[in-house]
Each structure stands twice: as C-alpha cells, then as structure tokens.
C-alpha atoms as a PDB file:
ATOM      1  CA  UNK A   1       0.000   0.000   0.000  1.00  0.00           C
ATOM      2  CA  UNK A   2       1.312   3.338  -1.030  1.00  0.00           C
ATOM      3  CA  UNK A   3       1.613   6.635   0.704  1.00  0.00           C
ATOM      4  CA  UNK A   4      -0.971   8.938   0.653  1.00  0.00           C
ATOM      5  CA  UNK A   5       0.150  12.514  -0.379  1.00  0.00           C
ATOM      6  CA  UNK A   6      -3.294  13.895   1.446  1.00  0.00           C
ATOM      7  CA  UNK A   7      -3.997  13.975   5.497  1.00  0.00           C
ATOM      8  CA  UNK A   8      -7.047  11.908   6.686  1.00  0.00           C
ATOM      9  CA  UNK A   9      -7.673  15.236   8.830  1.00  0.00           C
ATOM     10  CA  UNK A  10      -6.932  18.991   9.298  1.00  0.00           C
ATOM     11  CA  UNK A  11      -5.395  18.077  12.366  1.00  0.00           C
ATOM     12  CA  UNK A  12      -2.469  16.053  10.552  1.00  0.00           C
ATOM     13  CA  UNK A  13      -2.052  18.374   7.955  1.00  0.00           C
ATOM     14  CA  UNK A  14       1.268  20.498   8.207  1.00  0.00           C
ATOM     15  CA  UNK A  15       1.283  23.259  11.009  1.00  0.00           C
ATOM     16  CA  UNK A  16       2.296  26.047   7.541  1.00  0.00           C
ATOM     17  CA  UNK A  17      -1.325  24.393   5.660  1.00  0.00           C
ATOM     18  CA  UNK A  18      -2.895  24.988   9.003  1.00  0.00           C
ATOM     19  CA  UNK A  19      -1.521  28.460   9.580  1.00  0.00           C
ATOM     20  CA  UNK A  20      -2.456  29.299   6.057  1.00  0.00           C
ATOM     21  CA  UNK A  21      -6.274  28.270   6.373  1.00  0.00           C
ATOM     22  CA  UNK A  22      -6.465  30.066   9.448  1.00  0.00           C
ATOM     23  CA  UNK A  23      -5.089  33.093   7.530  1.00  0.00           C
ATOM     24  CA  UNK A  24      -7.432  32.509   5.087  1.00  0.00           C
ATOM     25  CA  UNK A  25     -10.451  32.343   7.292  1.00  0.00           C
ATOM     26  CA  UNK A  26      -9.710  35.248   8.913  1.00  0.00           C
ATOM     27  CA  UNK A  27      -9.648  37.287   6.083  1.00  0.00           C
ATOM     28  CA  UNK A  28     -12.601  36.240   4.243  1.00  0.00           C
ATOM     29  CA  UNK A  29     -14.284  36.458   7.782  1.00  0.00           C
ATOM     30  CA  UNK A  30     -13.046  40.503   7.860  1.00  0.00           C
ATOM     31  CA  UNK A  31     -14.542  40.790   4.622  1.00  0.00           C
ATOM     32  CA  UNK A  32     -17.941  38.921   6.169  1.00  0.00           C
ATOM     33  CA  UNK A  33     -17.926  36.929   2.831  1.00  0.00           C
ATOM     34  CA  UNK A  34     -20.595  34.277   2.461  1.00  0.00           C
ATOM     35  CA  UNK A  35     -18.074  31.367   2.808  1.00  0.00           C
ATOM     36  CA  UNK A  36     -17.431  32.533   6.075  1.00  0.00           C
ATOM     37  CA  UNK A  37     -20.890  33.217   7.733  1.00  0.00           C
ATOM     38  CA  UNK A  38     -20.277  30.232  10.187  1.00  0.00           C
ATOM     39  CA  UNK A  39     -16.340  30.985  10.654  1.00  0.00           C
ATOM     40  CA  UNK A  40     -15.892  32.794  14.167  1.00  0.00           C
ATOM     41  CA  UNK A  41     -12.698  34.950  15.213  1.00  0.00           C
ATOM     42  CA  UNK A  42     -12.534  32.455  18.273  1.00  0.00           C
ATOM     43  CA  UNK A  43     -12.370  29.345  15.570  1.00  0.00           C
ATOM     44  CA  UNK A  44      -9.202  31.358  13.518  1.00  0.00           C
ATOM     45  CA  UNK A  45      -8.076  31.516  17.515  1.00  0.00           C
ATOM     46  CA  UNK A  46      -7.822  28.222  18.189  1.00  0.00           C
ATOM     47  CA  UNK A  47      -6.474  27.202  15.267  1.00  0.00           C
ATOM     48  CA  UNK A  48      -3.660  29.990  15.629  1.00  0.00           C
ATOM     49  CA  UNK A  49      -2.782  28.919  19.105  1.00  0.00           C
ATOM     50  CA  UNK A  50      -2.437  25.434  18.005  1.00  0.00           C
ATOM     51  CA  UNK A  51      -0.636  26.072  15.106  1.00  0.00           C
ATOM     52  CA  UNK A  52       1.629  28.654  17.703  1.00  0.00           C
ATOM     53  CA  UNK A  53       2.257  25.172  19.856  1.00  0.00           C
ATOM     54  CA  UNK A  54       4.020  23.688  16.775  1.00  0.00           C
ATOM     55  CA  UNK A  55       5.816  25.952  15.702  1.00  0.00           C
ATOM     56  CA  UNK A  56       7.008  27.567  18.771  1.00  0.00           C
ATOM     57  CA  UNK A  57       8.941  31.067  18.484  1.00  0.00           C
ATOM     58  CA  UNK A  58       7.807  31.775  14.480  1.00  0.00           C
ATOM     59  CA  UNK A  59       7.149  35.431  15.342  1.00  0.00           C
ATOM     60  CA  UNK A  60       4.474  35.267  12.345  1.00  0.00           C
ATOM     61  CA  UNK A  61       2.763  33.138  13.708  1.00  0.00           C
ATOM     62  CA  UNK A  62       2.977  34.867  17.163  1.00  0.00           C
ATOM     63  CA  UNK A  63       2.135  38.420  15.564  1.00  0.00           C
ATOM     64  CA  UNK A  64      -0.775  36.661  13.915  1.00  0.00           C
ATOM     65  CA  UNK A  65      -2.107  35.256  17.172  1.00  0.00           C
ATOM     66  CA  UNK A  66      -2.267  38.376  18.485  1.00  0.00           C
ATOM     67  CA  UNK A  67      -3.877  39.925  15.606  1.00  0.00           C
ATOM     68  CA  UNK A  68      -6.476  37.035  16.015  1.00  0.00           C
ATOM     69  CA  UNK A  69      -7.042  38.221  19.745  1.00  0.00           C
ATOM     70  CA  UNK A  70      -7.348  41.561  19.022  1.00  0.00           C
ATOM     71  CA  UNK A  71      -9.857  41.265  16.512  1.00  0.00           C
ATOM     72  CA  UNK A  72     -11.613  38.715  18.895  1.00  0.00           C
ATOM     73  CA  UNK A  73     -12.101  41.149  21.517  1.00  0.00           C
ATOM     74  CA  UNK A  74     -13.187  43.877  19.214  1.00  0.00           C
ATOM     75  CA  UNK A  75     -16.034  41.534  17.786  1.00  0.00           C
ATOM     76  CA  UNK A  76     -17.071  40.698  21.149  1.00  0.00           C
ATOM     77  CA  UNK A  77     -17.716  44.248  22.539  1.00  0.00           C
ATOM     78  CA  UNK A  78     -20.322  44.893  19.157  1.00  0.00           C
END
C-alpha cells in the first residue's frame, strides 16, 4: 500500500497548511464573505494557538495570534 500525499484530517495536515487556512479564514471572515458566515474569530483563535504550539517562536505566527485576539475582543464588545 502506497503513501498517501493527502492527510485523513486537518489536524495532521502540516502546522504552515494549518496556519495558512487560518489566515485565510480570517480574512474572508473581515470581509464577512458568504463562505465565512459560520467561521468565528474564536475558531481562527484556536487554530492559531495550536498552530503557535508547533511551531514555537515563528514570530508570524505569534504576531498573527495576536492579531487574532485583538480582533476577537473587538467583535465581542459589538
């Protein structure tokens, strides 16, 4: 049996493609398009943090963590 170039899950998928879909999700949320309706700031959060775990001391990653929070906390006090 050969090796599958695809992950079963988003979960197994490369901490960068996970980074990257988080960016992506938080930017289509900002624009409140219509594939993001169900996305939520404290989803991109999660996903950030995670990501942050794996690749500890990436200061993009850290800078867009805190982005994440900040926008969070904005959306909260609408």
């Amino acid at each position: 049996m050969g090796i599958s170039p695809l992950n079963p899950t988003f979960e197994t998928a490369s901490p960068r493609f996970q980074l990257d879909a988080a960016v992506a999700e938080y930017a289509e949320i900002l624009r409140k398009h219509y594939w993001a309706l169900e996305g939520s700031m404290e989803d991109v959060r999660a996903v950030a943090g995670q990501v942050s775990g794996l690749l500890p001391g990436d200061r993009d990653v850290t800078e867009f963590l805190q982005l994440v929070t900040q926008a969070a906390g904005l959306a909260s006090q609408k």
